[in-house]
Protein backbone atom coordinates (compact mmCIF):
# COMPACT_ATOMS: atom_id res chain seq x y z
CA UNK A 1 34.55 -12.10 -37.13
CA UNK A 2 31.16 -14.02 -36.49
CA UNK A 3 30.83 -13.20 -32.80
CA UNK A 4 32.12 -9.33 -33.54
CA UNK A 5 29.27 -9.32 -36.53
CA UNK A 6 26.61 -10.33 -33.36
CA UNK A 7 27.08 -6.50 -31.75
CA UNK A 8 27.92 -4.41 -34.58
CA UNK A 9 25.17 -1.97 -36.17
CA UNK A 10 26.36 0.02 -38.94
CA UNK A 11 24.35 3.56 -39.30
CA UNK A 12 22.56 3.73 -43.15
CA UNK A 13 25.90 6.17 -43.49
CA UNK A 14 28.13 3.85 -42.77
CA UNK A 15 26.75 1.30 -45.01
CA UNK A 16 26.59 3.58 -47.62
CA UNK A 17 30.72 4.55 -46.98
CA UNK A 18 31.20 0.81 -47.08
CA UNK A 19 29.11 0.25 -50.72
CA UNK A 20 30.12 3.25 -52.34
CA UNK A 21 33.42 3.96 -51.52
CA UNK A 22 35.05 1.08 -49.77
CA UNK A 23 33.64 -1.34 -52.21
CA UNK A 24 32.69 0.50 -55.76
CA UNK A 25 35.45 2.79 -55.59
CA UNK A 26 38.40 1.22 -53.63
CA UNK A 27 37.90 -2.52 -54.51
CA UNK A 28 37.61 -1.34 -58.46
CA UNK A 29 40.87 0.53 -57.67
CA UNK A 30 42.51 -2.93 -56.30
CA UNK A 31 41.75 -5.12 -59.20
CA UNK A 32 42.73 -2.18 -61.77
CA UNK A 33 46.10 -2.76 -59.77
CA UNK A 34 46.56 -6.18 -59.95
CA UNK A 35 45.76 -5.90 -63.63
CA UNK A 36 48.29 -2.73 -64.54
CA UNK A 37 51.10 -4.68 -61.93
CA UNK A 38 50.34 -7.61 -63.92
CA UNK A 39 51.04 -5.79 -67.66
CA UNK A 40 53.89 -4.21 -66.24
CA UNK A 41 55.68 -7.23 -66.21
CA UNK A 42 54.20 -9.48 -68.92
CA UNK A 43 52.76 -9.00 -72.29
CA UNK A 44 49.19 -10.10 -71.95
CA UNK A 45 46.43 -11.12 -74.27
CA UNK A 46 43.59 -9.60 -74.06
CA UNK A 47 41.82 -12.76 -72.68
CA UNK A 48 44.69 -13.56 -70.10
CA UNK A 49 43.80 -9.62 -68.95
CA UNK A 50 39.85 -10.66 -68.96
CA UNK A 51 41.19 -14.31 -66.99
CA UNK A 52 42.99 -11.98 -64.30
CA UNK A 53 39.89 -9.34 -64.20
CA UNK A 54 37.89 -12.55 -63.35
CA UNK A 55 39.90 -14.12 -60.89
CA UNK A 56 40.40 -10.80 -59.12
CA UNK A 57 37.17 -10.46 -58.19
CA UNK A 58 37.24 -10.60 -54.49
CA UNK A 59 39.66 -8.04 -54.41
CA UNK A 60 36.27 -5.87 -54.81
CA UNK A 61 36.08 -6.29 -50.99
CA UNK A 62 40.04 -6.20 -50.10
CA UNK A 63 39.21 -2.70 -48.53
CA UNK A 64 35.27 -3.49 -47.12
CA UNK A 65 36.02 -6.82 -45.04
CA UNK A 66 39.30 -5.12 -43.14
CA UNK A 67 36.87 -2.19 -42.05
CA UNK A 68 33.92 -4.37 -41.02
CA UNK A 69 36.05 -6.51 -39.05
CA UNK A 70 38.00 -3.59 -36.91
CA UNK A 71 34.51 -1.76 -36.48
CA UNK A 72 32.82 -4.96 -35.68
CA UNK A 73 36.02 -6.02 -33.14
CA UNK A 74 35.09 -2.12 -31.70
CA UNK A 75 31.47 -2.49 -31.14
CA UNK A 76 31.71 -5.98 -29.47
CA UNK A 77 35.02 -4.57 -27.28
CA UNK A 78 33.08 -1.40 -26.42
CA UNK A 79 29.89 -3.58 -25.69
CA UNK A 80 32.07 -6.06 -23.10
CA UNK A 81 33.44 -2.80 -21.57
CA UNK A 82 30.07 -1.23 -20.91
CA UNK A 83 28.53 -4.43 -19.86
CA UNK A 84 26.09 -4.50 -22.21
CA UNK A 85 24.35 -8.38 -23.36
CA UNK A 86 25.24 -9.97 -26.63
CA UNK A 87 22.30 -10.31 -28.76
CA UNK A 88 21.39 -13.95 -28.71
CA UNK A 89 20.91 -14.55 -32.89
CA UNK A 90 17.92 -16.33 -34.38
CA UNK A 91 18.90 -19.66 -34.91
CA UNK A 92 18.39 -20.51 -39.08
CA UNK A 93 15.01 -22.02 -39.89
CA UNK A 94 13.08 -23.59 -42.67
CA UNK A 95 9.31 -23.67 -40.87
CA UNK A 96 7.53 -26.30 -41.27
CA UNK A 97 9.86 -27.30 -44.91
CA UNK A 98 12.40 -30.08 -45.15
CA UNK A 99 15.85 -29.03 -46.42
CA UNK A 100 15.61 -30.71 -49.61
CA UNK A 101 11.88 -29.52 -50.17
CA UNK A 102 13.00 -25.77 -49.35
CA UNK A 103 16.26 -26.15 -51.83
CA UNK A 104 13.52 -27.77 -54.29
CA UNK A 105 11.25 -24.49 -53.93
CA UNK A 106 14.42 -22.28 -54.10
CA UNK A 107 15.45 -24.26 -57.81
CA UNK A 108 11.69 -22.75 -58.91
CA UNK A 109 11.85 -19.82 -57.43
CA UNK A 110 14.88 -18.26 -59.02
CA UNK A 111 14.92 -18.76 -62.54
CA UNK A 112 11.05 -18.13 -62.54
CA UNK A 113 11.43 -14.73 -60.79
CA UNK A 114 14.70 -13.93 -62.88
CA UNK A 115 12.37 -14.44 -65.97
CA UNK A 116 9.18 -12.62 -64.20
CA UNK A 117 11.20 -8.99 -63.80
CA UNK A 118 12.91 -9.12 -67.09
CA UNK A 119 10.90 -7.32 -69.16
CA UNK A 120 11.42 -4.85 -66.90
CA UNK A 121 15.12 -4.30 -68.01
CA UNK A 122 14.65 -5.96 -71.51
CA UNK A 123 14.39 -1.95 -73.08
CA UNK A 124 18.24 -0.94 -71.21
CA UNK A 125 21.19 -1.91 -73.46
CA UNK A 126 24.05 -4.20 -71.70
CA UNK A 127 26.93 -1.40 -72.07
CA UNK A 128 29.68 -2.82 -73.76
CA UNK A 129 32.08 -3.56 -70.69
CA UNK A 130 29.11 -6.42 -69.41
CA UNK A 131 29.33 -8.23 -73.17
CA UNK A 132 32.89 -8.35 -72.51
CA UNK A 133 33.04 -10.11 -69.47
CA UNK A 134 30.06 -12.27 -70.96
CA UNK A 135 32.49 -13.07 -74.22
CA UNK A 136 35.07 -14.32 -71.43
CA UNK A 137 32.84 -16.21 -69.80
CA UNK A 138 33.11 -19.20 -72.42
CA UNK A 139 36.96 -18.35 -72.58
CA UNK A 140 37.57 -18.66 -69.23
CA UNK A 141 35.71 -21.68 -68.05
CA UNK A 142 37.41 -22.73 -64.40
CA UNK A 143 38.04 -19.01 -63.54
CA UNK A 144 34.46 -17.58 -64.43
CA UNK A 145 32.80 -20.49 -62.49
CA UNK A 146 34.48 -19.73 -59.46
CA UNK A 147 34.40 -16.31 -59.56
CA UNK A 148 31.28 -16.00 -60.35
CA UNK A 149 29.05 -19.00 -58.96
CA UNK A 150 31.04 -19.46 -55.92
CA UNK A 151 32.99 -16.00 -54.86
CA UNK A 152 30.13 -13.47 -55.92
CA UNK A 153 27.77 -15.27 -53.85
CA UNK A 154 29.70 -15.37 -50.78
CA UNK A 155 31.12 -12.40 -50.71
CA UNK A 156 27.95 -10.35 -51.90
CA UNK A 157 25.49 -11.84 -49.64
CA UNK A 158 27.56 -11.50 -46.48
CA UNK A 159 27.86 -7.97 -47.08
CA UNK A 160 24.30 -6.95 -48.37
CA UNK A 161 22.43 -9.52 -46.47
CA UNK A 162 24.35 -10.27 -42.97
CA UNK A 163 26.27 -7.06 -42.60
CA UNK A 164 23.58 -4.87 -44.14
CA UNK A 165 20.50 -6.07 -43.49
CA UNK A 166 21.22 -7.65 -40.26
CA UNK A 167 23.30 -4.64 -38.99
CA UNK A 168 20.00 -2.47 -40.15
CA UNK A 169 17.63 -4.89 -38.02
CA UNK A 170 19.98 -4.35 -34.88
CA UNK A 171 19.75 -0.22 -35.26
CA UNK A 172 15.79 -0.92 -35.19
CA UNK A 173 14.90 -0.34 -38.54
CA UNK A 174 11.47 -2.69 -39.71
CA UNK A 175 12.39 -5.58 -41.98
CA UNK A 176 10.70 -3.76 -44.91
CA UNK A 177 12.92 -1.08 -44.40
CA UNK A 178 15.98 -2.74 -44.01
CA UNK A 179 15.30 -5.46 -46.82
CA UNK A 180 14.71 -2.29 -49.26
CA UNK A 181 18.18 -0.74 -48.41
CA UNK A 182 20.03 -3.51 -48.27
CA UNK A 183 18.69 -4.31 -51.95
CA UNK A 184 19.52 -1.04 -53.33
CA UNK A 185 22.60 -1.12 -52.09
CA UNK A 186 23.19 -4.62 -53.65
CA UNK A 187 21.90 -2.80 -56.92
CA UNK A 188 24.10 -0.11 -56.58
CA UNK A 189 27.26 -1.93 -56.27
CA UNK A 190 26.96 -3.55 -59.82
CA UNK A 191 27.69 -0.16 -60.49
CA UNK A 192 25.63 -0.19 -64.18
CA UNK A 193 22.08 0.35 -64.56
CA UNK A 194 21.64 -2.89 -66.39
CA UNK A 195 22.50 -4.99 -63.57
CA UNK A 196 21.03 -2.68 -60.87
CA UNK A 197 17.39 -2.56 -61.70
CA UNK A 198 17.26 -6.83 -61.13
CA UNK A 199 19.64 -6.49 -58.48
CA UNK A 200 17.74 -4.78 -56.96
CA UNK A 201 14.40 -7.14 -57.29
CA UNK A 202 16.36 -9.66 -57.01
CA UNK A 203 17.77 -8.17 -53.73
CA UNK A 204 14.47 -7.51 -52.38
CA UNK A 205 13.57 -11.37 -52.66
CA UNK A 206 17.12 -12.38 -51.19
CA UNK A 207 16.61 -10.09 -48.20
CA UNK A 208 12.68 -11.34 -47.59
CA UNK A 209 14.22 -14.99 -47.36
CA UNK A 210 17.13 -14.01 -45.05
CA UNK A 211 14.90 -12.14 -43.01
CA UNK A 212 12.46 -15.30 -43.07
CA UNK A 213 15.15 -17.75 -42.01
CA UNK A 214 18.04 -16.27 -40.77
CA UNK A 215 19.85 -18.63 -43.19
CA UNK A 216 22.98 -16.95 -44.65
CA UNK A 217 23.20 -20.19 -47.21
CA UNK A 218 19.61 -20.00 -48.04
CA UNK A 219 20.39 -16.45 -50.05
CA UNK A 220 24.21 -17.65 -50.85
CA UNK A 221 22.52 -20.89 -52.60
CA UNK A 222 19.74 -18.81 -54.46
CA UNK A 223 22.79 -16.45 -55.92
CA UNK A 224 24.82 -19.04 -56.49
CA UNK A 225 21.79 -20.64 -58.77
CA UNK A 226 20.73 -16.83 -60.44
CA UNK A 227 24.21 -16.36 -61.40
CA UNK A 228 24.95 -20.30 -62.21
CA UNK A 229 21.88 -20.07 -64.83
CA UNK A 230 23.61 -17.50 -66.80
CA UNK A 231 26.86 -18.83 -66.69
CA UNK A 232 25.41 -22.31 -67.88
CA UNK A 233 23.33 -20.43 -70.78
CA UNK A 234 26.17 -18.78 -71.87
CA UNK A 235 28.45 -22.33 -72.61
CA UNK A 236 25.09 -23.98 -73.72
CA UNK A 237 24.09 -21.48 -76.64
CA UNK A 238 27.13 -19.46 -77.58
CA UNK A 239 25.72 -18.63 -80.90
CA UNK A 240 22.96 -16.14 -79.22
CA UNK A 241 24.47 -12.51 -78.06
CA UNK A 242 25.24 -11.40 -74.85
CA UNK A 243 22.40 -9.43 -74.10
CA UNK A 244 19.93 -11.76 -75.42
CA UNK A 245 16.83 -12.37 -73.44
CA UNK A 246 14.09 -14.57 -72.65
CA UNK A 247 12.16 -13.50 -75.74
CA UNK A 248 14.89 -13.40 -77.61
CA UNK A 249 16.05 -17.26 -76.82
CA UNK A 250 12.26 -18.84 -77.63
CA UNK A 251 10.74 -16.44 -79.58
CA UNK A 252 7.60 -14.14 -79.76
CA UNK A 253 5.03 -17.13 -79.78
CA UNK A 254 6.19 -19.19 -76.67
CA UNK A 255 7.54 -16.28 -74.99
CA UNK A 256 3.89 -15.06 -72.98
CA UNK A 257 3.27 -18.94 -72.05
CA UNK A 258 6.83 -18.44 -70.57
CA UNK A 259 6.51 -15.29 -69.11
CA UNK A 260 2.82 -16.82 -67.89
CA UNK A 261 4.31 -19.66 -66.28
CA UNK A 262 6.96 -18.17 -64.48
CA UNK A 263 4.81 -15.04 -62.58
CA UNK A 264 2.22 -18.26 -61.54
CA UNK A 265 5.38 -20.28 -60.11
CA UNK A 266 7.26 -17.03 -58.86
CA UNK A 267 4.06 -16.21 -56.96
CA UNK A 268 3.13 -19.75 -55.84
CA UNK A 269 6.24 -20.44 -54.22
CA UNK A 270 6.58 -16.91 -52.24
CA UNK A 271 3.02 -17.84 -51.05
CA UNK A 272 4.17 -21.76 -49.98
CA UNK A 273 7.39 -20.26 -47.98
CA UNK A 274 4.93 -17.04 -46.61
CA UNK A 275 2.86 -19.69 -45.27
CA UNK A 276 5.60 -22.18 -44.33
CA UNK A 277 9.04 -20.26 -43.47
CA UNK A 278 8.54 -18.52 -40.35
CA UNK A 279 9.39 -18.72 -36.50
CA UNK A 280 6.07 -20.31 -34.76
């Protein structure tokens, strides 16, 4: 698949028939499968159910990674039949940063920039489906963690990040343009306005980095740490609900000294790796 990914360009059409119905649509229609296959022939708690909804995550892109890979296989056939080049890719970089200085800036970054954009969200109510799967988190320990810290990650970031934006930079759109896409697509396939809003800011900082170093693991390894905070909070303080926030976990008097801290560290650290992450 990697040396297919190096010719193929998906049109903003395409991309969009790959979030919204390969993905949304036919990998919610997969895992709804597994899960009525699964009652069909065993009576299941409702928490077994939420354990199976978990673990059949990547199912979301059972219908997506089939279709990239025979459009991909295409492009780089029909490319070797014209004669065309293969784009040489940018090698990853870090600039002038050591790998354990850059991971270091990355720990900062993403809890500080989670906490920066809440109160942009703080005023939409988590609909009832997200407490659900929250509930389960701290019911299904092994399965949540991999599912979520590990698979969503992987999977997510290889589609809205390599395959989107990348595929977006190849059709000659300008990195702005193609980081802003990409993230709105990665907000709309969380398919609930609660989670699309930060994906979508959240998505905007993923794609600046990717674009910045070319680094698939750099955005896999700042996902993996957005998504492994909240799974940690959730086993650490149990007793607060699921759509508790910032201000609701320290309380109105420490909260703006919080909030404070985190723009100052959010915007420190995206000045350090403007200044340090590029190609010289």
């Amino acid at each position: 698949m990697r040396k297919y990914l190096s010719t193929y360009a998906p049109s903003l059409g395409e991309l969009w028939l790959i979030m919204l119905v390969l993905v949304c649509i036919g990998g919610s229609l997969c895992g709804a499968f597994v899960i009525v296959i699964a009652e069909l022939f065993f009576t299941l708690s409702p928490q077994t159910v939420n354990s199976i909804a978990i673990g059949a995550y990547p199912l979301t892109f059972a219908v997506a990674i089939p279709f990239i890979y025979f459009r991909a296989k295409e492009s780089f056939i029909q490319s070797k039949l014209r004669n065309i080049p293969l784009p040489e890719p940018l090698p990853p970089t870090l600039g002038r940063l050591s790998i354990p200085v850059f991971l270091a800036l990355l720990l900062l970054l993403v809890p500080a920039f989670t906490v920066t954009i809440e109160p942009l969200t703080m005023w939409i109510p988590m609909p009832e489906w997200i407490k659900k799967i929250f509930e389960s988190f701290t019911q299904n320990g092994w399965v949540s963690f991999v599912s979520v810290v590990i698979m969503a990650p992987l999977f997510e970031e290889w589609l809205c990040r390599k395959v989107a934006l990348g595929g977006l930079i190849k059709r000659g759109y300008s990195p702005a343009k193609a980081i802003l896409w990409s993230a709105l697509m990665f907000g709309i396939i969380h398919m609930n306005p609660w989670q699309t809003i930060p994906a979508f800011l959240m998505g905007i900082l993923f794609g600046w980095i990717y674009w910045r170093t070319r680094s698939i693991w750099s955005v896999v390894f700042m996902h993996a740490i957005n998504n492994g905070t909240a799974f940690l909070l959730t086993h650490l303080f149990p007793e607060l609900p699921e759509d508790a926030s910032t201000l609701d976990a320290v309380g109105p008097t420490i909260y703006p000294w919080v909030l404070a801290g985190s723009v100052i560290i959010s915007v420190g650290v995206i000045w350090i790796l403007n200044k340090t992450v590029r190609y010289e």
